[in-house]
PDB file of N, CA and C in Angstrom:
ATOM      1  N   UNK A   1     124.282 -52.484  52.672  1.00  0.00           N
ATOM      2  CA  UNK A   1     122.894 -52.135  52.575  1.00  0.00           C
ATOM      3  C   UNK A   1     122.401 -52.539  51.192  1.00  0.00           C
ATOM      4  N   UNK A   2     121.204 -53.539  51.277  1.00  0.00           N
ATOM      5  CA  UNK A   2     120.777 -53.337  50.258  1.00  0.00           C
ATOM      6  C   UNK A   2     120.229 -52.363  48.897  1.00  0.00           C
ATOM      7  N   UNK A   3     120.250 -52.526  47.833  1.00  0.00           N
ATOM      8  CA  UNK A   3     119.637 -51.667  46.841  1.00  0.00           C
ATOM      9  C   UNK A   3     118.026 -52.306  47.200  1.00  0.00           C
ATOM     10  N   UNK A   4     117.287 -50.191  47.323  1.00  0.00           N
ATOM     11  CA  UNK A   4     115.926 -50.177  47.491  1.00  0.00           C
ATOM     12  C   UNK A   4     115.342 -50.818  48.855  1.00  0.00           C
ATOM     13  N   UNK A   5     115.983 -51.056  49.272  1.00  0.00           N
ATOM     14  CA  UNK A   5     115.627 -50.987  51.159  1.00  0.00           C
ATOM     15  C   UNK A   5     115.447 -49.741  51.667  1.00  0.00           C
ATOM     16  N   UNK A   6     116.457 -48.541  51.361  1.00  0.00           N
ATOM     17  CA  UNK A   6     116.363 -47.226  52.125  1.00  0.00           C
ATOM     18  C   UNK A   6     116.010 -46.038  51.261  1.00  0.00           C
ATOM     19  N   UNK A   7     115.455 -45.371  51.656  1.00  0.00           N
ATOM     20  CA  UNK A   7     115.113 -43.481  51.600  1.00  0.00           C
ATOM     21  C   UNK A   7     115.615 -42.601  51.538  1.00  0.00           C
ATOM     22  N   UNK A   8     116.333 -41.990  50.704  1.00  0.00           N
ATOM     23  CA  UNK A   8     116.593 -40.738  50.988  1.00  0.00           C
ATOM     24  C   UNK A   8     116.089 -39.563  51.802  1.00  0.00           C
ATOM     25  N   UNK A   9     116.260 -38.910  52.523  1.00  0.00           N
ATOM     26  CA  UNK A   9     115.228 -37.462  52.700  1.00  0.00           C
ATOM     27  C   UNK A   9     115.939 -36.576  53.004  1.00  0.00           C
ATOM     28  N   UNK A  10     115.763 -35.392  52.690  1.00  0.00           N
ATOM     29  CA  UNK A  10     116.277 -34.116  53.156  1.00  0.00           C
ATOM     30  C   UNK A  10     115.010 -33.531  53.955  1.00  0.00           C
ATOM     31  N   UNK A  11     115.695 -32.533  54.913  1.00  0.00           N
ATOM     32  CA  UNK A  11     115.070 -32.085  56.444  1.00  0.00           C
ATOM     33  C   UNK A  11     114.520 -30.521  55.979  1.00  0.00           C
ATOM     34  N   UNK A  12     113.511 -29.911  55.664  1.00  0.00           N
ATOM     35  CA  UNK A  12     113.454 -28.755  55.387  1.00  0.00           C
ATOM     36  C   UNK A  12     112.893 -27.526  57.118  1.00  0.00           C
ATOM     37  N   UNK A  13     113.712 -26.465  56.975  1.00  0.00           N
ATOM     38  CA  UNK A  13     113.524 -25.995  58.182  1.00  0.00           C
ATOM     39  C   UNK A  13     111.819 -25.283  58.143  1.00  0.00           C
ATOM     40  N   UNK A  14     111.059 -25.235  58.958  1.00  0.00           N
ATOM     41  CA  UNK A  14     109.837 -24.733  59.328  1.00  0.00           C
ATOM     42  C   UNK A  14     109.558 -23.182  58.791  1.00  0.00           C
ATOM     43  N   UNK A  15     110.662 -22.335  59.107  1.00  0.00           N
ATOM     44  CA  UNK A  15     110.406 -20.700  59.190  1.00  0.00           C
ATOM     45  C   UNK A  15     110.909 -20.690  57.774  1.00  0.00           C
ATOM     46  N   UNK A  16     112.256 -20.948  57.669  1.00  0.00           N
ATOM     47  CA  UNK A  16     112.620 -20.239  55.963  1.00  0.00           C
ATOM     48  C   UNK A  16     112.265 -21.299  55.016  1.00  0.00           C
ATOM     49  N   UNK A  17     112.395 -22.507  55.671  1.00  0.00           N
ATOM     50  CA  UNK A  17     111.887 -23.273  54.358  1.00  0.00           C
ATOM     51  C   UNK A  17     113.362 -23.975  53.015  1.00  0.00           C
ATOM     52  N   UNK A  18     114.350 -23.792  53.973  1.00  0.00           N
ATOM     53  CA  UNK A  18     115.617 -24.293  53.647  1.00  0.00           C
ATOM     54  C   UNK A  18     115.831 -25.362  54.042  1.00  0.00           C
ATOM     55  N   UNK A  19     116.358 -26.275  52.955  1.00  0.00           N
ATOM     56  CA  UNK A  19     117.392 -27.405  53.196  1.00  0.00           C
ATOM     57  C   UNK A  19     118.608 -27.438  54.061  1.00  0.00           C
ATOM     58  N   UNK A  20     118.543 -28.059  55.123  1.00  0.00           N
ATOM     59  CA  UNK A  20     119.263 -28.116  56.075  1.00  0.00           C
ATOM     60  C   UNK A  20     120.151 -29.494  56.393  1.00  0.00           C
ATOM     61  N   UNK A  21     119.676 -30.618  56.163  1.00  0.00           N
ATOM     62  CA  UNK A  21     120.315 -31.760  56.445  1.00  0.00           C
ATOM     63  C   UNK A  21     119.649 -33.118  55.594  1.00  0.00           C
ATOM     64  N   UNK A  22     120.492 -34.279  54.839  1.00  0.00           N
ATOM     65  CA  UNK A  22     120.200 -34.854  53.867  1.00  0.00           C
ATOM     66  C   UNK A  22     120.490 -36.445  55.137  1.00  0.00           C
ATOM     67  N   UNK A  23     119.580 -37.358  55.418  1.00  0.00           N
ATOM     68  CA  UNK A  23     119.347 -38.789  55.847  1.00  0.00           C
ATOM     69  C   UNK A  23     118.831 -39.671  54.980  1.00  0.00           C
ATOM     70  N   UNK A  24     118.899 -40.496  55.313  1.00  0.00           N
ATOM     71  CA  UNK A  24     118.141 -41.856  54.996  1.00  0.00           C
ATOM     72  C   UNK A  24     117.197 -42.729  55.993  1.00  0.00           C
ATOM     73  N   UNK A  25     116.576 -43.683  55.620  1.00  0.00           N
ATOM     74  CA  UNK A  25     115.595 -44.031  56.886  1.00  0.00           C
ATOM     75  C   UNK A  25     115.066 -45.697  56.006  1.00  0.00           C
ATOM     76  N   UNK A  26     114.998 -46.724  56.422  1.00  0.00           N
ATOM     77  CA  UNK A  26     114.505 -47.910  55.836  1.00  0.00           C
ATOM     78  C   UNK A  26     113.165 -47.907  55.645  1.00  0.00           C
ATOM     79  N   UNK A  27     113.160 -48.374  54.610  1.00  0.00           N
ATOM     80  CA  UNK A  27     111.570 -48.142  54.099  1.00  0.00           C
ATOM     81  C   UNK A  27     110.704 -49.474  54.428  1.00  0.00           C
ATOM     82  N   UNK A  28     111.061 -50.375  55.142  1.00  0.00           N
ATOM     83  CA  UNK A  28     110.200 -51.501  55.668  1.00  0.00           C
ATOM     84  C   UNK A  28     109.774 -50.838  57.248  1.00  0.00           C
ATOM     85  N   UNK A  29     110.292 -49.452  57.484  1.00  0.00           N
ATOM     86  CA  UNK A  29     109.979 -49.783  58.626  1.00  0.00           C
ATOM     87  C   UNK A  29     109.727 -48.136  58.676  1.00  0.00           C
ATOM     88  N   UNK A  30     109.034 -47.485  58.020  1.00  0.00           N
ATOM     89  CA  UNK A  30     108.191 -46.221  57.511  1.00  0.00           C
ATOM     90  C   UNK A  30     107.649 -45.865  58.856  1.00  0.00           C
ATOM     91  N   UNK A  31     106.340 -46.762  59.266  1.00  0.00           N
ATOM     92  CA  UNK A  31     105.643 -46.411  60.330  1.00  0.00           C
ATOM     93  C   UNK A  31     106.466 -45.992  61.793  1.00  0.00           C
ATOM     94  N   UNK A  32     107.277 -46.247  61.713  1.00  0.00           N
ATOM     95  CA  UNK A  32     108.529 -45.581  63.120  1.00  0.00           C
ATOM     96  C   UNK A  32     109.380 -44.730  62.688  1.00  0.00           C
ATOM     97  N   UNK A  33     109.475 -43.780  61.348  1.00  0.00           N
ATOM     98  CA  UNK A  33     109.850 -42.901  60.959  1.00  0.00           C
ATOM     99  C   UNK A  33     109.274 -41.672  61.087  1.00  0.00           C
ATOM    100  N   UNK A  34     110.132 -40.821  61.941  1.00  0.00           N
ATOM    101  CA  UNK A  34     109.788 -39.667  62.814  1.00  0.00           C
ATOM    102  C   UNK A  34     109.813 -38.410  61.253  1.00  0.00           C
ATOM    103  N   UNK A  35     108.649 -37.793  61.138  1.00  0.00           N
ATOM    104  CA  UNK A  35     107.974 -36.848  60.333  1.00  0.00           C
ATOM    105  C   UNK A  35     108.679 -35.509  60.612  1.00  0.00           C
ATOM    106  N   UNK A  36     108.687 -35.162  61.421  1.00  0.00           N
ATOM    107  CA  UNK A  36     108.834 -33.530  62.256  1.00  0.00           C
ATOM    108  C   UNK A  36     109.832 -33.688  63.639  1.00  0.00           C
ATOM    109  N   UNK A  37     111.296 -33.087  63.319  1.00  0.00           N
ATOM    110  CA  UNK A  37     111.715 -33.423  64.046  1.00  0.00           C
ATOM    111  C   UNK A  37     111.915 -31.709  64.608  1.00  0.00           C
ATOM    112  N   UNK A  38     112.774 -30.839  65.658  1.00  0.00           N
ATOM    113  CA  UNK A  38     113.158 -30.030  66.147  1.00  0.00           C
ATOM    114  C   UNK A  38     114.495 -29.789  65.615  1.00  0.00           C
ATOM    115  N   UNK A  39     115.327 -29.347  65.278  1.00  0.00           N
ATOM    116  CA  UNK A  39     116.687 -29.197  64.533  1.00  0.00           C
ATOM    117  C   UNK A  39     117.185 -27.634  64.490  1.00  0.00           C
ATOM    118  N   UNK A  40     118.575 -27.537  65.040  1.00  0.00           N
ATOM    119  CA  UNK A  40     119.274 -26.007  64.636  1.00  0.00           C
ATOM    120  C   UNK A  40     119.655 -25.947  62.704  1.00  0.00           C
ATOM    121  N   UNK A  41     118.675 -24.561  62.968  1.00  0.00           N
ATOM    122  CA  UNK A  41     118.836 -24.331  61.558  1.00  0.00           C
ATOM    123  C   UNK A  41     119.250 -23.100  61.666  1.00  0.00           C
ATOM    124  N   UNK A  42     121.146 -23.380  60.894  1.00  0.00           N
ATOM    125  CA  UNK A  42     121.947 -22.466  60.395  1.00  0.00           C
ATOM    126  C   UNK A  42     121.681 -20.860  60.003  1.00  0.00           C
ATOM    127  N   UNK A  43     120.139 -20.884  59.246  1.00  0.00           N
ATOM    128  CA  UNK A  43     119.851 -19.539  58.460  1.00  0.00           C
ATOM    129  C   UNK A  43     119.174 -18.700  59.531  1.00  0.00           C
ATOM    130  N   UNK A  44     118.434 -19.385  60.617  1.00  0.00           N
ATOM    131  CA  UNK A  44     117.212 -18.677  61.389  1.00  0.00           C
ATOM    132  C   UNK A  44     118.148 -18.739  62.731  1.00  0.00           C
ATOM    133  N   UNK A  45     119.332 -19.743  62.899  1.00  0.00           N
ATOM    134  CA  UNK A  45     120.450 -19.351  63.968  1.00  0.00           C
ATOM    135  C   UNK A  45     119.308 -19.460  65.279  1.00  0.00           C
ATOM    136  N   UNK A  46     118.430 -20.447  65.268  1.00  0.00           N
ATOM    137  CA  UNK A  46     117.838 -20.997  66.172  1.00  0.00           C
ATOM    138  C   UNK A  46     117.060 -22.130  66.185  1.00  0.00           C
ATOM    139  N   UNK A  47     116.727 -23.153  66.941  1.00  0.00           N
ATOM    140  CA  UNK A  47     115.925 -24.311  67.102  1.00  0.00           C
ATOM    141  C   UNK A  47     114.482 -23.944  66.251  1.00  0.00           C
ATOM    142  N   UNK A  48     113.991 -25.053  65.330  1.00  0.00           N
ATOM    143  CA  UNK A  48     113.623 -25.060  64.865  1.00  0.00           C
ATOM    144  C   UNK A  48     112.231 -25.919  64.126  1.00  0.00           C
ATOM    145  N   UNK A  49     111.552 -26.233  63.939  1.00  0.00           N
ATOM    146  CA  UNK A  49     110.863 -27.764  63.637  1.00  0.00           C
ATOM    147  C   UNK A  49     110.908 -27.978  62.025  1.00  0.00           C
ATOM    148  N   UNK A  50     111.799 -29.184  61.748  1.00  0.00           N
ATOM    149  CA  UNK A  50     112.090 -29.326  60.515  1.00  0.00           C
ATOM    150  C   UNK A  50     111.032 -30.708  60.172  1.00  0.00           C
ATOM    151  N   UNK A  51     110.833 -30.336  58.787  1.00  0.00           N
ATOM    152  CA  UNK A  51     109.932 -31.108  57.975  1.00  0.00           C
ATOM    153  C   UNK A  51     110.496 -32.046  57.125  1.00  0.00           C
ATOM    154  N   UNK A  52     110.342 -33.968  56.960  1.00  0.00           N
ATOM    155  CA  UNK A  52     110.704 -34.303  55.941  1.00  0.00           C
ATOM    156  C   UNK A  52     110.563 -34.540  54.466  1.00  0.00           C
ATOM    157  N   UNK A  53     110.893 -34.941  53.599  1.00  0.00           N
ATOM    158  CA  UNK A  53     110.833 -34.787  52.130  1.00  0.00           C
ATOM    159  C   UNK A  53     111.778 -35.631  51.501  1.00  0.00           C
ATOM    160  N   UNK A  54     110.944 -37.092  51.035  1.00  0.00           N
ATOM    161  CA  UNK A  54     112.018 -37.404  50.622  1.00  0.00           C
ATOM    162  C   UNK A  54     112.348 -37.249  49.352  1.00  0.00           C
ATOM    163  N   UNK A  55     113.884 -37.769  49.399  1.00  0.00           N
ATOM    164  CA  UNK A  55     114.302 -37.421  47.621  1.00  0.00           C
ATOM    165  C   UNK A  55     115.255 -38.646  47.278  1.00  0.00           C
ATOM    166  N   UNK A  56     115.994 -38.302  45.968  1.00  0.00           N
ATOM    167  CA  UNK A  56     117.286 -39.387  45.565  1.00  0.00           C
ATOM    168  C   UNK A  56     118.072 -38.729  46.526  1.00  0.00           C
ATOM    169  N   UNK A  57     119.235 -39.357  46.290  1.00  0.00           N
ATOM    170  CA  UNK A  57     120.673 -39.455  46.979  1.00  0.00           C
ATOM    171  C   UNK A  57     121.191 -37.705  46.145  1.00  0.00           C
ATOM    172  N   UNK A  58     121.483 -36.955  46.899  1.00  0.00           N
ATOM    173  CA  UNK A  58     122.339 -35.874  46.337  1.00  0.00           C
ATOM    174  C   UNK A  58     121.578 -34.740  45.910  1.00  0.00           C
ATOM    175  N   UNK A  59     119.863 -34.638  45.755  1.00  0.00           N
ATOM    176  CA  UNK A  59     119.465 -33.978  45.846  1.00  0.00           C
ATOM    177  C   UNK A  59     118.749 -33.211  46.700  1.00  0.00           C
TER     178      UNK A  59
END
């Protein structure tokens, strides 16, 4: 993979508002990058609609 082709993002859950899961996503191709996905989140121990945010690598 190139350097500066891809995105970091971490997935934040809807209700508590916790970090739940850390992806990446190519940034030439943004416009087919899904915003709001549905996701089990660990803290609320139910389905959920998680929000993205992106960041660097590790944070």
């Amino acid at each position: 993979m190139a350097k500066g082709k891809s995105q970091y993002c971490t997935w934040f859950c809807g209700d508590c508002k916790r970090a739940n899961d850390i992806s990446y996503y190519d940034k030439r191709r943004n416009d087919e990058v899904v915003k709001e996905v549905s996701k089990f989140c660990p803290q609320c121990r139910k389905h959920t609609v998680h929000k993205r945010k992106d960041t660097k690598k590790g944070n």
